[in-house]
Protein backbone atom coordinates (compact mmCIF):
# COMPACT_ATOMS: atom_id res chain seq x y z
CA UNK A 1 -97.24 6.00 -38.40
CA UNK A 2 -99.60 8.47 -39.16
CA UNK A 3 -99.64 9.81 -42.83
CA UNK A 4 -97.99 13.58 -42.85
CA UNK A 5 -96.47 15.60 -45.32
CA UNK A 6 -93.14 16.88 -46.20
CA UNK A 7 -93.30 20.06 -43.69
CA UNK A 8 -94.09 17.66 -40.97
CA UNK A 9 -91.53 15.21 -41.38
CA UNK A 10 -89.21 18.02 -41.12
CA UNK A 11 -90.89 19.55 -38.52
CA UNK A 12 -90.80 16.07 -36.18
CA UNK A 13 -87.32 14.34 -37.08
CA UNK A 14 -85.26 17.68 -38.28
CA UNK A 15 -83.64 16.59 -40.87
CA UNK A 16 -85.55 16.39 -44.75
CA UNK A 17 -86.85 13.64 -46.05
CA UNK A 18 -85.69 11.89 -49.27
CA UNK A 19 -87.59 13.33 -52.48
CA UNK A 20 -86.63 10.72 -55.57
CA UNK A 21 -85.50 11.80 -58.57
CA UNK A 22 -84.53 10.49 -62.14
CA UNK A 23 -88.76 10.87 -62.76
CA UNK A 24 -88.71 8.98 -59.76
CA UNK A 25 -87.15 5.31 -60.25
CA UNK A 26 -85.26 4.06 -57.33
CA UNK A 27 -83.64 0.49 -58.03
CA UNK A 28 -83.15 -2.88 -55.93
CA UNK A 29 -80.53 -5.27 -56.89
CA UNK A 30 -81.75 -8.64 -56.51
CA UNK A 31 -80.98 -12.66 -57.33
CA UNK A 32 -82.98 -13.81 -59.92
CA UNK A 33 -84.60 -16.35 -57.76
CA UNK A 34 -85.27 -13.30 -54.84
CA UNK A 35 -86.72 -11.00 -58.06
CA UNK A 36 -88.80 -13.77 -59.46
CA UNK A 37 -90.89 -13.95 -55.81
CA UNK A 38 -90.90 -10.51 -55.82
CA UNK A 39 -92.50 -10.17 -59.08
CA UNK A 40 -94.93 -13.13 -58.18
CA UNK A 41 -96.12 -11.75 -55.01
CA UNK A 42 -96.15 -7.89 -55.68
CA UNK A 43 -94.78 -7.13 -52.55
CA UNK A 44 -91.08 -5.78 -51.20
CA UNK A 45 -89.60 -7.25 -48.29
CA UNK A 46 -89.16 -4.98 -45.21
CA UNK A 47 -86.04 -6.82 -43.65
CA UNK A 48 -85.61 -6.43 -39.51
CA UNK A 49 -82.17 -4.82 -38.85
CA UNK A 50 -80.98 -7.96 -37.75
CA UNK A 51 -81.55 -9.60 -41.18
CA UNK A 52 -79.07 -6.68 -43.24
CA UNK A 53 -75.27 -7.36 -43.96
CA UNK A 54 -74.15 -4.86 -41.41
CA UNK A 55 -73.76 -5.86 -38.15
CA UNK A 56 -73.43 -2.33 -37.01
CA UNK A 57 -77.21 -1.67 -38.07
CA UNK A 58 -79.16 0.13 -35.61
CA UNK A 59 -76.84 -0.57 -32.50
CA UNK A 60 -77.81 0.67 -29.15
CA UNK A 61 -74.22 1.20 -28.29
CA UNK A 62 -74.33 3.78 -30.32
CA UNK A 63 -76.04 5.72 -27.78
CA UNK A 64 -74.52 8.03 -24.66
CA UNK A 65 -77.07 8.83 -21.81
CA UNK A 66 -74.85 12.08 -20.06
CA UNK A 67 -76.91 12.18 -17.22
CA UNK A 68 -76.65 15.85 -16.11
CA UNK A 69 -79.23 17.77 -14.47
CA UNK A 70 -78.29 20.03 -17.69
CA UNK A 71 -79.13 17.28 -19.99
CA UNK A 72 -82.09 15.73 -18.24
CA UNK A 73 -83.65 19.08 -17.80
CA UNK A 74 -83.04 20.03 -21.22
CA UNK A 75 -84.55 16.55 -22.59
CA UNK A 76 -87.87 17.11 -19.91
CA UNK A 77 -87.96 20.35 -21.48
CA UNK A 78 -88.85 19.18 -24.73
CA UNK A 79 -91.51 16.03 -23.95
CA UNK A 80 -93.17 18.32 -21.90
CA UNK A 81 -92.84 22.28 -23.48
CA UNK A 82 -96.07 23.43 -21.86
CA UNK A 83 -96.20 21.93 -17.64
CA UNK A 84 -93.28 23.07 -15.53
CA UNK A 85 -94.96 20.95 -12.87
CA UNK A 86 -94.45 17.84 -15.05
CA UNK A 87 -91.17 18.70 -15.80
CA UNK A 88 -90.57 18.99 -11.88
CA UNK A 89 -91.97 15.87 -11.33
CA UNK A 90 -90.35 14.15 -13.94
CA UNK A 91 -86.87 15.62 -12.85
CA UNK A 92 -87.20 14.51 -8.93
CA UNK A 93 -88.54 11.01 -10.32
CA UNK A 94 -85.09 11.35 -12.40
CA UNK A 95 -82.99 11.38 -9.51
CA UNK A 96 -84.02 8.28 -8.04
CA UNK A 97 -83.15 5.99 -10.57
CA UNK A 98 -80.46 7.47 -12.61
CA UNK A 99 -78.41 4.52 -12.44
CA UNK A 100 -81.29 2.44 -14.39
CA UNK A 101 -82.08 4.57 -17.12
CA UNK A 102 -79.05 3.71 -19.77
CA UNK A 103 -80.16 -0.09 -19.38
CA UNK A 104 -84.06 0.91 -19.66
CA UNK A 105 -83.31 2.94 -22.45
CA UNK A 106 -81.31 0.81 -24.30
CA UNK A 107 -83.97 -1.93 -23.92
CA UNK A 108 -86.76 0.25 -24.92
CA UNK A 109 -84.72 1.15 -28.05
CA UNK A 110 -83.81 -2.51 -29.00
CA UNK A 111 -87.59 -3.22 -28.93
CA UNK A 112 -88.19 -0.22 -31.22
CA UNK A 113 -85.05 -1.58 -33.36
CA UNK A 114 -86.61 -4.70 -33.88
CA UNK A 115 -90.17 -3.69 -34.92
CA UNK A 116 -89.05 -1.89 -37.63
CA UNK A 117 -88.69 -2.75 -41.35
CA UNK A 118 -85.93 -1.83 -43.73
CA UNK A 119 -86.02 -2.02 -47.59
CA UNK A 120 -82.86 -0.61 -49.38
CA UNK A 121 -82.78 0.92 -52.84
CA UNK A 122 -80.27 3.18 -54.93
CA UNK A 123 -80.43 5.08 -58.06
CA UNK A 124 -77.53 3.71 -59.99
CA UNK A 125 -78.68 0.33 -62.22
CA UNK A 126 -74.89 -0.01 -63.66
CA UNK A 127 -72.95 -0.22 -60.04
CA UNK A 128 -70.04 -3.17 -60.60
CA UNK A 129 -70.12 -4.14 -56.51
CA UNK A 130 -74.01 -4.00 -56.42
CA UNK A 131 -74.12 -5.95 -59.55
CA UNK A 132 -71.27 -8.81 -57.77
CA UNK A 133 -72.43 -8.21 -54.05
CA UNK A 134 -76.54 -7.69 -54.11
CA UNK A 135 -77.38 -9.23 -57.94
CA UNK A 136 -75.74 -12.76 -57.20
CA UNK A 137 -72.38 -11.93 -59.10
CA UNK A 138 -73.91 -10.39 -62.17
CA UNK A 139 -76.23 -13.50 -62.45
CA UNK A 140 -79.39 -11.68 -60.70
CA UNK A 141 -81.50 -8.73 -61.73
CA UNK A 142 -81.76 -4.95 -61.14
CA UNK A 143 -86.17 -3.63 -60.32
CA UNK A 144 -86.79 0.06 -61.15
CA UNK A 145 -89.71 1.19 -58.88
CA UNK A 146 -91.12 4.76 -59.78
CA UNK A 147 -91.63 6.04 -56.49
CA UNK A 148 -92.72 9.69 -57.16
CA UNK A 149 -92.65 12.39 -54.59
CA UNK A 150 -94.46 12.79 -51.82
CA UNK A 151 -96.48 9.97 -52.38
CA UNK A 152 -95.61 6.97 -49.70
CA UNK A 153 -94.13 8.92 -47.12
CA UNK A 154 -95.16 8.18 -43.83
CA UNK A 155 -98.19 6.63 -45.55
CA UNK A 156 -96.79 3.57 -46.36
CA UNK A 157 -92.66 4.16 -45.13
CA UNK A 158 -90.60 7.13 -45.13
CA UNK A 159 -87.32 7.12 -47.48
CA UNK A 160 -83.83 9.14 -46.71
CA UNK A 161 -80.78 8.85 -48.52
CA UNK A 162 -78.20 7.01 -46.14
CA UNK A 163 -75.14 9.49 -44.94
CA UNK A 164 -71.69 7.54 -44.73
CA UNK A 165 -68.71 8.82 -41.97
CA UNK A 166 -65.21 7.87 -41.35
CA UNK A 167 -65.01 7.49 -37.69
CA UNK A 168 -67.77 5.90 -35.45
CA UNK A 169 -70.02 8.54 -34.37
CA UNK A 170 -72.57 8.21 -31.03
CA UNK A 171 -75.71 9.99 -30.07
CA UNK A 172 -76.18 11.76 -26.85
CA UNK A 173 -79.56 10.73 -26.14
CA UNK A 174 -80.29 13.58 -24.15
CA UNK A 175 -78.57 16.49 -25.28
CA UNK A 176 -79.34 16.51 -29.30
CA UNK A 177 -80.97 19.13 -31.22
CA UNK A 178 -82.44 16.33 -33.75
CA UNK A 179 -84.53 13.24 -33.65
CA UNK A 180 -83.23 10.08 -32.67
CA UNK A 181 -84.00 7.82 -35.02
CA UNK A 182 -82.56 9.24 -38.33
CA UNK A 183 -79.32 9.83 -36.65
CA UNK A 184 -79.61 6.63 -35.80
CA UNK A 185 -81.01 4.41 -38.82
CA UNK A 186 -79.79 6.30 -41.79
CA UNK A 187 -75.57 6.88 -40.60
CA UNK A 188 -73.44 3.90 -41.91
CA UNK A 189 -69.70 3.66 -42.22
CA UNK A 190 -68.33 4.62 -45.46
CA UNK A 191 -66.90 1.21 -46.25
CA UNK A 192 -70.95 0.77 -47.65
CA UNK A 193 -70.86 4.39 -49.56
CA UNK A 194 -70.56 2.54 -52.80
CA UNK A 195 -74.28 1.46 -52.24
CA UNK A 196 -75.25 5.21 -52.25
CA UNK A 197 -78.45 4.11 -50.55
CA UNK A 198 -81.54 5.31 -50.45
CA UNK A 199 -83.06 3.79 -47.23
CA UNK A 200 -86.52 3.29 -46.46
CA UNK A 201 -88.04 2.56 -43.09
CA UNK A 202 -90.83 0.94 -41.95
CA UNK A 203 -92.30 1.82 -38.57
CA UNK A 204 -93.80 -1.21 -36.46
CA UNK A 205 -93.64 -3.47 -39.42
CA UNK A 206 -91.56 -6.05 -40.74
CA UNK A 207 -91.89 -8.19 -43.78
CA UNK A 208 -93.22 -7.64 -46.96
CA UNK A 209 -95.32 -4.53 -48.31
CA UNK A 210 -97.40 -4.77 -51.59
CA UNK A 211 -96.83 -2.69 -54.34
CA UNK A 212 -98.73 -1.36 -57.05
CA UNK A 213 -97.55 -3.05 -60.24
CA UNK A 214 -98.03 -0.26 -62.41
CA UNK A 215 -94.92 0.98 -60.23
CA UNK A 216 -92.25 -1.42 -61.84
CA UNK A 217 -90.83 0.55 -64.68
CA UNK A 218 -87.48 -1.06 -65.10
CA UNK A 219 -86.41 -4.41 -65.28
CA UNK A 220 -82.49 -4.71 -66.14
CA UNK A 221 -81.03 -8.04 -66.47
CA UNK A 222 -76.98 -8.72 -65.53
CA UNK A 223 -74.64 -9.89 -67.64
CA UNK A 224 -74.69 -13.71 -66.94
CA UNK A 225 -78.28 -14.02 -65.75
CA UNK A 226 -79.53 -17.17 -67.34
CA UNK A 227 -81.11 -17.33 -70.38
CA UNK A 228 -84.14 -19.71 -69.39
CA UNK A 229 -84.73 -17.55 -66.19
CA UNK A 230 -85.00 -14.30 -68.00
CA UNK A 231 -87.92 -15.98 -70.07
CA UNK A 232 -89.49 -17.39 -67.09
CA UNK A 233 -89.63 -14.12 -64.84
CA UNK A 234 -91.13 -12.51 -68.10
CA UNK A 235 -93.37 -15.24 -68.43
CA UNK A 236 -94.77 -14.50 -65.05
CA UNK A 237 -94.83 -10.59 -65.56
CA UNK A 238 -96.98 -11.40 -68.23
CA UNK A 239 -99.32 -13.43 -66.66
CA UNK A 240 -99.32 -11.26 -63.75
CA UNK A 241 -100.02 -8.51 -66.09
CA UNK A 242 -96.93 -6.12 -65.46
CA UNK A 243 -97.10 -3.81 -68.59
CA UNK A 244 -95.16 -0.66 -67.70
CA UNK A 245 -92.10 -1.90 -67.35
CA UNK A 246 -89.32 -1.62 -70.07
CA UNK A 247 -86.73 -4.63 -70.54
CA UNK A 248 -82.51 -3.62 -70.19
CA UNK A 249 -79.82 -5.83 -70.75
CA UNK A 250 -76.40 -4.86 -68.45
CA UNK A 251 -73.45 -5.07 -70.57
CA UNK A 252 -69.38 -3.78 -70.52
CA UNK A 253 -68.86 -0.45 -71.64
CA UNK A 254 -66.58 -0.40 -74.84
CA UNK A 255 -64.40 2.65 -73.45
CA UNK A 256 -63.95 1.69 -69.78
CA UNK A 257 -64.49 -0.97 -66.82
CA UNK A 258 -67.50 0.42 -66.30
CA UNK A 259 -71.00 -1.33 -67.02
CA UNK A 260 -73.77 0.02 -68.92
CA UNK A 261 -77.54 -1.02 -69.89
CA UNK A 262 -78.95 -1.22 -73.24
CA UNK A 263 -82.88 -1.52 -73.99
CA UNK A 264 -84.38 -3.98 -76.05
């Protein structure tokens, strides 16, 4: 995608894009094993929607093609804003082949669905069901990446903070006064809103994206990660030269169930 700036990204998907906070450290939850090969290969992995937990990620069902003239002419309307006689042509092309378009659409939008990358992060390092669900049972690690603003979007990937619902909701394709895709790739049921998620997307890529290692800030360790791996990982950050980081260790809070993280 091409690099743009806040205004833009509003501007082309109409909704705003995610500005980090907290100085700008967003955190991954990860097994020891998974945050050791991060650590070792500087790079975050940019997962294909078909590699997450939730089966319900990106789903082309989720679209409705109402195929109106109201609809279609409103949808012509905006690809082509300046050539009536495109939009004419376009809407008598329509016609013929009305029947076809929910299939073709759905395939182009599984192809787009599977190009993409997805790398999930949150800004809570002390969350009990990330700790037992993404940090192998407490056993794993939590990575605090200072990601300040402005500075990858639509460079690199562009973040937004993941909305949650009740009920199922679908997307008329062609009567919306929005973008598609963050209606699309950033709605999840709220059975997942204890992830609070900040999502970020790749465009056209999958797989893993370098980082700058001046950008890990955080390491925090759970409560049962292992002894000999915690010396290992930060025998590797120090060969690798990761010096920016400071160490955590996740422990139970005296005055509640709750979890909390203590430097040293």
């Amino acid at each position: 995608m091409p690099n743009m700036n806040i205004p833009d990204f509003k501007k082309r998907f109409g909704v705003d894009a995610y500005i980090p906070e907290r100085d700008g450290i967003l955190y991954k939850y990860f097994s020891i094993e998974r945050g050791i090969q991060c650590i070792l290969q500087e790079a975050l992995f940019f997962a294909s929607p078909s590699q997450l937990n939730d089966s319900f990620e990106l789903d082309v069902d989720k679209f409705k093609f109402e195929m109106s003239d109201k609809n279609i002419n409103a949808f012509l309307n905006r690809i082509y804003p300046d050539s009536e006689t495109e939009r004419q042509v376009a809407f008598e092309k329509s016609k013929e082949h009305r029947n076809k378009v929910p299939a073709i659409m759905k395939m182009q939008l599984a192809k787009l669905r599977d190009s993409c990358g997805i790398c999930c992060f949150t800004n809570d390092p002390v969350n009990k069901l990330m700790w037992a669900h993404y940090g192998q049972s407490d056993t794993g690690i939590v990575v605090g990446f200072h990601i300040p603003p402005y500075s990858f979007h639509l460079k690199d990937f562009f973040m937004m903070k993941v909305l949650y619902e009740e009920e199922r909701s679908f997307i008329d394709y062609f009567n919306r006064s929005t973008a598609v895709f963050p209606l699309w790739a950033f709605v999840k049921n709220n059975e997942w809103a204890y992830e609070n998620e900040i999502r970020a997307v790749k465009m056209d890529y999958n797989g893993l994206l370098k980082y700058q290692i001046e950008s890990v800030r955080e390491v925090h360790y759970g409560i049962k990660t292992n002894t000999d791996m915690i010396g290992r990982l930060e025998s590797i950050m120090a060969l690798k030269n990761y010096r920016s980081y400071k160490r955590f260790q996740i422990c139970h809070s005296t005055d509640s169930y709750g979890y909390k993280s203590n430097p040293f």
